[in-house]
Structures are given as C-alpha cells and as structure tokens.
N, C-alpha and C. Protein backbone atom coordinates (compact mmCIF):
# COMPACT_ATOMS: atom_id res chain seq x y z
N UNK A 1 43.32 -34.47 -44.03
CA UNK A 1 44.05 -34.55 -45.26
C UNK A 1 45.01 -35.70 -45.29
N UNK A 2 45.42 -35.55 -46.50
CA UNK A 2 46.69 -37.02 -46.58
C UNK A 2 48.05 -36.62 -45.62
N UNK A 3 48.14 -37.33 -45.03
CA UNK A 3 49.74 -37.28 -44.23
C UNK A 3 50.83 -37.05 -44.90
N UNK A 4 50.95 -37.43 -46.48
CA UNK A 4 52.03 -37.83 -47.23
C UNK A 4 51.78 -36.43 -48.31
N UNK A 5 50.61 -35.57 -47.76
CA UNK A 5 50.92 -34.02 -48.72
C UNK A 5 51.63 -33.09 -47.63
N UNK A 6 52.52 -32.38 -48.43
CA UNK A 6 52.84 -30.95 -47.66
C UNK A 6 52.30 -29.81 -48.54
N UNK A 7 52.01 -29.05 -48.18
CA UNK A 7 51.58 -27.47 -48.22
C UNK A 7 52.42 -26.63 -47.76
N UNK A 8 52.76 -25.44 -48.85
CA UNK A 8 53.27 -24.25 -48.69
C UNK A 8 52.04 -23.33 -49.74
N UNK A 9 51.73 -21.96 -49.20
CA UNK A 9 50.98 -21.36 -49.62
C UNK A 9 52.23 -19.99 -50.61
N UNK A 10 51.22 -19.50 -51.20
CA UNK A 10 52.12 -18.72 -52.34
C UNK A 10 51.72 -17.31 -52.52
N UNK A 11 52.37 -16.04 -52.88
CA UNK A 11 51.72 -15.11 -53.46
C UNK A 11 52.57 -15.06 -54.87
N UNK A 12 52.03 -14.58 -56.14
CA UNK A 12 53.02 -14.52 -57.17
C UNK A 12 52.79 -12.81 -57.54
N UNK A 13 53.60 -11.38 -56.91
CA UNK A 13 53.43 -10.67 -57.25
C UNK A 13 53.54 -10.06 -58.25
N UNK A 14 52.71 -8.94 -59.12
CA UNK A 14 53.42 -8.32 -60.53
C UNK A 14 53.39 -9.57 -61.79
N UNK A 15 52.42 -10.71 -61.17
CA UNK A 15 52.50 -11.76 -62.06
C UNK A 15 53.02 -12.08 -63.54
N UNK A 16 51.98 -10.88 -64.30
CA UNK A 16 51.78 -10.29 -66.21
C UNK A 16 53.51 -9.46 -66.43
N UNK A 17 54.33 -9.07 -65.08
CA UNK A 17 54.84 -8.57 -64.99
C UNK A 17 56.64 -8.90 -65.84
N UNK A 18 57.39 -8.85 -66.49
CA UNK A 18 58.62 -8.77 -66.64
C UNK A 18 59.66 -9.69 -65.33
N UNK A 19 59.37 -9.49 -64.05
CA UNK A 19 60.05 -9.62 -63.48
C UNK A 19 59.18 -9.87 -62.02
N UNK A 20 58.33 -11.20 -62.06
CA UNK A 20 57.49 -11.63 -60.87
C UNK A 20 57.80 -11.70 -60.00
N UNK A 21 57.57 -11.41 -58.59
CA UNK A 21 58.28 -11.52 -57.38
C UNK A 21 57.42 -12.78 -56.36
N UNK A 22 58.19 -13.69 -56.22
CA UNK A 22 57.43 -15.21 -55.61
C UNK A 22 57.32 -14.84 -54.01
N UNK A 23 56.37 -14.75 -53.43
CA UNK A 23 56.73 -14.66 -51.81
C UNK A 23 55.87 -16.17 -51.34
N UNK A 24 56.96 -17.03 -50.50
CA UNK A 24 56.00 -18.27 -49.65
C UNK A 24 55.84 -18.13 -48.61
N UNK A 25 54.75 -18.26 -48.28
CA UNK A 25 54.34 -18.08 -46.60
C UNK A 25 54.67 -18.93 -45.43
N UNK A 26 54.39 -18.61 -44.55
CA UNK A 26 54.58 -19.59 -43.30
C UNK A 26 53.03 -19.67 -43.09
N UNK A 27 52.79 -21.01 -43.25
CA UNK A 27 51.50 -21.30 -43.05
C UNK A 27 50.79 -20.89 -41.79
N UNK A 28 51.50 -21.41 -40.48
CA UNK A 28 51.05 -21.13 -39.11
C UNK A 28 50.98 -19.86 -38.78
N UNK A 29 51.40 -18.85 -39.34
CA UNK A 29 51.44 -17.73 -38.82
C UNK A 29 50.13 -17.26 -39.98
N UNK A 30 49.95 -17.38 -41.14
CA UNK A 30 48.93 -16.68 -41.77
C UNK A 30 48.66 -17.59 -42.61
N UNK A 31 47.05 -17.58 -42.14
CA UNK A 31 46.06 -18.36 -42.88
C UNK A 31 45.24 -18.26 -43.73
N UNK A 32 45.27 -16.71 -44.66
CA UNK A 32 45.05 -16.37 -45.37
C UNK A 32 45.79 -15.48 -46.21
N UNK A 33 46.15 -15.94 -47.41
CA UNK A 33 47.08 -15.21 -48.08
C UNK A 33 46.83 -13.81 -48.14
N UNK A 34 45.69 -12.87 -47.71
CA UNK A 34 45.75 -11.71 -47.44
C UNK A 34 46.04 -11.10 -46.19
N UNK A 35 46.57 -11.80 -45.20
CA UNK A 35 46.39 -11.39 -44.14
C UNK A 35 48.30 -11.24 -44.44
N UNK A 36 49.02 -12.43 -45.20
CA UNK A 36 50.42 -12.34 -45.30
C UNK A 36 50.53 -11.11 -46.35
N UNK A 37 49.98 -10.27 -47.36
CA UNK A 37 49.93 -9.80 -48.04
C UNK A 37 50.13 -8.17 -47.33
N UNK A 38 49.13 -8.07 -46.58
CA UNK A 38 48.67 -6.92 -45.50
C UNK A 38 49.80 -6.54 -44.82
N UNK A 39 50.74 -7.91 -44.36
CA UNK A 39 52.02 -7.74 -43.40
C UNK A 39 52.67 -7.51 -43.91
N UNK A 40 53.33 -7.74 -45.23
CA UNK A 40 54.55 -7.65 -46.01
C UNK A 40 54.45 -7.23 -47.82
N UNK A 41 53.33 -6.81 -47.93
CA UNK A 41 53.08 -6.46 -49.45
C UNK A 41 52.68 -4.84 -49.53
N UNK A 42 52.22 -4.13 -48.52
CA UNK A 42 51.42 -3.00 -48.34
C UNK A 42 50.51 -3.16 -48.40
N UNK A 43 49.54 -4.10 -48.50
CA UNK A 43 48.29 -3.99 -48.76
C UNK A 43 47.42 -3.29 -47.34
N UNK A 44 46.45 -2.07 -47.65
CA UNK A 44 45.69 -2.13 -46.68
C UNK A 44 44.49 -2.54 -46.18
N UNK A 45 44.40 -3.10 -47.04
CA UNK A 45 42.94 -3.80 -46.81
C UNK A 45 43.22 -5.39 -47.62
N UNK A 46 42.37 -6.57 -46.88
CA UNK A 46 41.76 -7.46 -48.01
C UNK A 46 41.35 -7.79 -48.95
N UNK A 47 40.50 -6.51 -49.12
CA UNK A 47 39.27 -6.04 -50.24
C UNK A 47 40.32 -5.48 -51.53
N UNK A 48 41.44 -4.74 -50.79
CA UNK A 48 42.58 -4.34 -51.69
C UNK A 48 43.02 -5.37 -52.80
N UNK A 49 43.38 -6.58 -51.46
CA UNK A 49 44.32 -7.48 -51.91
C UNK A 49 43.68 -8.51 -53.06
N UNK A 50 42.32 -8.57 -52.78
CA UNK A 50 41.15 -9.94 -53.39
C UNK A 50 41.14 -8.82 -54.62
N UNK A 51 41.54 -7.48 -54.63
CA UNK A 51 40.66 -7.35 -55.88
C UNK A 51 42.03 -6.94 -57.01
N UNK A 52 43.16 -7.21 -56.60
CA UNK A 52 44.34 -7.46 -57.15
C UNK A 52 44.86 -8.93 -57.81
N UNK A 53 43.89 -9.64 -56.97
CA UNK A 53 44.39 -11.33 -57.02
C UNK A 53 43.12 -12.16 -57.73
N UNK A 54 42.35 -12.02 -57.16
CA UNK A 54 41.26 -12.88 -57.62
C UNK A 54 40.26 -12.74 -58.78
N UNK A 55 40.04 -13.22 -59.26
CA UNK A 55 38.23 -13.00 -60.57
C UNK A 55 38.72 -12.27 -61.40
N UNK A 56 39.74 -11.52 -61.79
CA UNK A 56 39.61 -10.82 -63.08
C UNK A 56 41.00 -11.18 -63.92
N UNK A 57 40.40 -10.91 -64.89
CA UNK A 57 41.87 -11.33 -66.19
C UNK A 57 42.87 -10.04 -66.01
N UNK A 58 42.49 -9.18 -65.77
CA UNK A 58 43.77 -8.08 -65.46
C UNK A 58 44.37 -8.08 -64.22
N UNK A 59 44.27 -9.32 -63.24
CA UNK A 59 44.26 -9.41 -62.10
C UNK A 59 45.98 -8.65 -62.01
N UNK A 60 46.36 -8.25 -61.06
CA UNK A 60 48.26 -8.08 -60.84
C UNK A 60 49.10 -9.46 -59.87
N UNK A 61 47.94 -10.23 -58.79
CA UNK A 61 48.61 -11.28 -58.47
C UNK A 61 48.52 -12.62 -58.76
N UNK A 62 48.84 -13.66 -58.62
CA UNK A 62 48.25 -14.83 -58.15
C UNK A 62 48.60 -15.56 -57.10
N UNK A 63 47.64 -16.31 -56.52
CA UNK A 63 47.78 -17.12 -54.91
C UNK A 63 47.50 -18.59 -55.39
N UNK A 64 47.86 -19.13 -54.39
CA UNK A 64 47.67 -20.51 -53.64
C UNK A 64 48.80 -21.08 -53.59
N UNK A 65 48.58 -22.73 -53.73
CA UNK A 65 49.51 -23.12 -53.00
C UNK A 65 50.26 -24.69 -53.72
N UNK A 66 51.66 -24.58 -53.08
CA UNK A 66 52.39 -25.62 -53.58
C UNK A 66 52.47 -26.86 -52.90
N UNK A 67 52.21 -27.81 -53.93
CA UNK A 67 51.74 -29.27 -52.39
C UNK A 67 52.90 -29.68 -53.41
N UNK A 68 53.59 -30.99 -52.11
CA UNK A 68 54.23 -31.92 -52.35
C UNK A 68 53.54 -33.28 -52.30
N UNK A 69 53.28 -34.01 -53.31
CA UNK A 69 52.69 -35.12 -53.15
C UNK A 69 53.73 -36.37 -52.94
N UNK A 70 54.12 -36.81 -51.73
CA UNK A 70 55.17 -37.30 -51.14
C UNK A 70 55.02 -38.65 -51.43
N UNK A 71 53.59 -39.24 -51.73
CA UNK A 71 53.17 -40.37 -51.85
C UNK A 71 53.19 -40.90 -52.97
N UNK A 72 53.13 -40.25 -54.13
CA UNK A 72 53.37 -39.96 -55.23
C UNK A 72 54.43 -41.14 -56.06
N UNK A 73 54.57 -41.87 -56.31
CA UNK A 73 55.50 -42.66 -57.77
C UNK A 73 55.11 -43.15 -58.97
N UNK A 74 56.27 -42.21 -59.52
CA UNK A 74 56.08 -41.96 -61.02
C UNK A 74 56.26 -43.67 -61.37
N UNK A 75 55.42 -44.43 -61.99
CA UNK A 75 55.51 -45.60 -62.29
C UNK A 75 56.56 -46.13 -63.62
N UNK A 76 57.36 -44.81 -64.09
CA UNK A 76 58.14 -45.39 -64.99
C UNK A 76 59.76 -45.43 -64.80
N UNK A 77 59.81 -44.08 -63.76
CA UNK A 77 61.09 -43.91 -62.64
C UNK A 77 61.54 -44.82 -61.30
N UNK A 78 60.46 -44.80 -61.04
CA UNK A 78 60.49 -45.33 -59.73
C UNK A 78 60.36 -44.26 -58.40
N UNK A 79 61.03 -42.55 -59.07
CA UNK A 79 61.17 -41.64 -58.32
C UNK A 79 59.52 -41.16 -57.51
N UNK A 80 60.00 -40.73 -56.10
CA UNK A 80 58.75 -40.87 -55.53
C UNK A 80 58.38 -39.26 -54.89
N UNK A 81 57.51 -38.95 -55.06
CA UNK A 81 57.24 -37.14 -54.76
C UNK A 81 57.05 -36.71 -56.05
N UNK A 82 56.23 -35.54 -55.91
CA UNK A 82 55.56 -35.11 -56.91
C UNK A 82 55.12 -33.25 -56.44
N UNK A 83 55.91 -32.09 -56.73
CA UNK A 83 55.42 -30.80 -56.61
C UNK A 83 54.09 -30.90 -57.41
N UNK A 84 52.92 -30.16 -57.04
CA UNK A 84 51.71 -29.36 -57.56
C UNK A 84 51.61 -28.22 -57.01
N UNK A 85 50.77 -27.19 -58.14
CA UNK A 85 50.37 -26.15 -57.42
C UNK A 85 49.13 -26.14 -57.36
N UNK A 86 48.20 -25.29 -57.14
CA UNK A 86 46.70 -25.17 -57.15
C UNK A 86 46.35 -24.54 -56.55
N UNK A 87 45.32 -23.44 -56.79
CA UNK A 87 44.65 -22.15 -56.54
C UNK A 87 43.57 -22.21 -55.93
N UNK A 88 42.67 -21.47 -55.59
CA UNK A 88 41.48 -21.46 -54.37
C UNK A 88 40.42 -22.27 -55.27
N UNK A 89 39.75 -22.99 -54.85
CA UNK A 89 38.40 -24.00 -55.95
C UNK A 89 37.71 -22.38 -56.76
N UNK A 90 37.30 -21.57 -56.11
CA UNK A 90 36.70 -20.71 -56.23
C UNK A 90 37.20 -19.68 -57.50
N UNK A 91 38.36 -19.73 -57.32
CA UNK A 91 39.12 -18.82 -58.20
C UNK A 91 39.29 -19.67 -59.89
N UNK A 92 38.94 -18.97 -60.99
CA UNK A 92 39.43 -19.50 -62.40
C UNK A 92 40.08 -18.42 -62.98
N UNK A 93 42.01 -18.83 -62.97
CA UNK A 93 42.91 -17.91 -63.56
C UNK A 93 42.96 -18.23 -64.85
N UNK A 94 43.22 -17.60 -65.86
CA UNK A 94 43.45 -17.65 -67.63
C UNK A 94 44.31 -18.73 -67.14
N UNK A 95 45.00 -19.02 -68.91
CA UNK A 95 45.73 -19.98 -69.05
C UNK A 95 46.91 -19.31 -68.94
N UNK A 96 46.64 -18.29 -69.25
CA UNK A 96 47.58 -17.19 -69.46
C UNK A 96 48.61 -16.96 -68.09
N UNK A 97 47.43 -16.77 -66.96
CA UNK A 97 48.04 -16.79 -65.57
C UNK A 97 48.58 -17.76 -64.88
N UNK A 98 48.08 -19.24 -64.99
CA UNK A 98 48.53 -20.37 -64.59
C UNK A 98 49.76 -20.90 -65.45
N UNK A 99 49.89 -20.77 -66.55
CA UNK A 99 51.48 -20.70 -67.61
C UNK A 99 52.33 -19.50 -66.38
N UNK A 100 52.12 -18.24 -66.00
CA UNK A 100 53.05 -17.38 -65.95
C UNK A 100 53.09 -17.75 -64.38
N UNK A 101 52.22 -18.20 -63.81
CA UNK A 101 52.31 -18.26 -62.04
C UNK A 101 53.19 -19.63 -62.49
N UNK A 102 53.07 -20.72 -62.79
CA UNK A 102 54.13 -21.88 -63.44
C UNK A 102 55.64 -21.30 -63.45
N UNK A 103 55.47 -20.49 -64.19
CA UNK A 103 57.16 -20.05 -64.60
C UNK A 103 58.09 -19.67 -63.71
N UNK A 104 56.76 -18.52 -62.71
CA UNK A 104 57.51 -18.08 -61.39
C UNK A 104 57.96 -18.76 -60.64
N UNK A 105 56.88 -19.30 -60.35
CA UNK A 105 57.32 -21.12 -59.18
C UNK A 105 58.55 -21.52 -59.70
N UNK A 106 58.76 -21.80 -61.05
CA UNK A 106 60.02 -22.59 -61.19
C UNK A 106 61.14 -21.85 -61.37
N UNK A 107 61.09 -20.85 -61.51
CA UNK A 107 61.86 -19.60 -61.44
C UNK A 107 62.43 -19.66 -60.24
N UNK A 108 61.89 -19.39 -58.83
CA UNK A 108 62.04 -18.74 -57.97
C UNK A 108 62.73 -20.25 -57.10
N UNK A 109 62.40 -21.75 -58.03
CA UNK A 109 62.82 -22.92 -56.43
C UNK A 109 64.46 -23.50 -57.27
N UNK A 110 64.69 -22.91 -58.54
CA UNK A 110 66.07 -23.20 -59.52
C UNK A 110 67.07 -22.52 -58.88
C-alpha cells in the first residue's frame, strides 16, 4: 500500500439510530471487524455480526474504515492530508447509510 495512507478501521453501532455509537479499532489486535465486535459489542457469533452489518437496507451497523490520505494537497489551500472513509468493496450501503455512517464519523472526531 501507499506509505503516506493511514488506516483506522470502524464499527458505527445503532447506525438508523437517534444516538450512534462510533467504536475504532486497534488494527493489530483485530483484523476483522467482527472479531472486535465479538470482544466488545456482545456479539456471539460472526454470522451474528455480518448479518447486522452487511447486505441489507435494515442493516443496525456499519463498518470499515477511515484512511488518512497524508499525501494528499488540496491544490487551492495548499493544506496537505485528506480523511476518507470506505467500506468493504463487497459491501453496497444506501445513501441513506453512508450520509448517517458520515455524520457519526464527524460526530464522534469534533
């Protein structure tokens, strides 16, 4: 990968929810956002967790992850770095979910 990205991975719990709860992971210790989910969410199973998070519009979470694009300059600032988020290739959240997983993120780093 690029040297000049960082990665932090994400869960956005209760997403649709009133009052979302942001948890960021420690990458090295869990390499799959269900395995951090399992440790500190209740989840007992994977199968639990994928079918809370992933493929459906009534989903309750959303995952992935927040890159810093360090390399990044805005050519009209000069300012250099750039936050993104972005979700598993595999996964397609509504607009609905990527607006509200958005909000949390910025919610939770203000």
């Amino acid at each position: 990968g690029d040297d000049a990205v960082r990665e932090v991975k994400f869960v956005v719990s209760g997403v649709r929810s009133a009052a979302p709860a942001v948890y960021f992971m420690n990458n090295t210790r869990y390499k799959l956002h269900a395995e951090f989910a399992q440790a500190h969410l209740g989840y007992a199973s994977r199968g639990a967790f994928d079918a809370d998070t992933y493929f459906r519009a009534e989903r309750r979470n959303t995952a992935g992850s927040v890159l810093l694009q360090a390399g990044y300059v805005d050519a009209r600032s000069g300012v250099r770095g750039a936050y993104t988020f972005s979700f598993w290739p595999t996964d397609a959240p509504s607009a609905e979910h990527v607006l509200r997983t958005h909000a949390a993120l910025n919610a939770s780093c203000a």
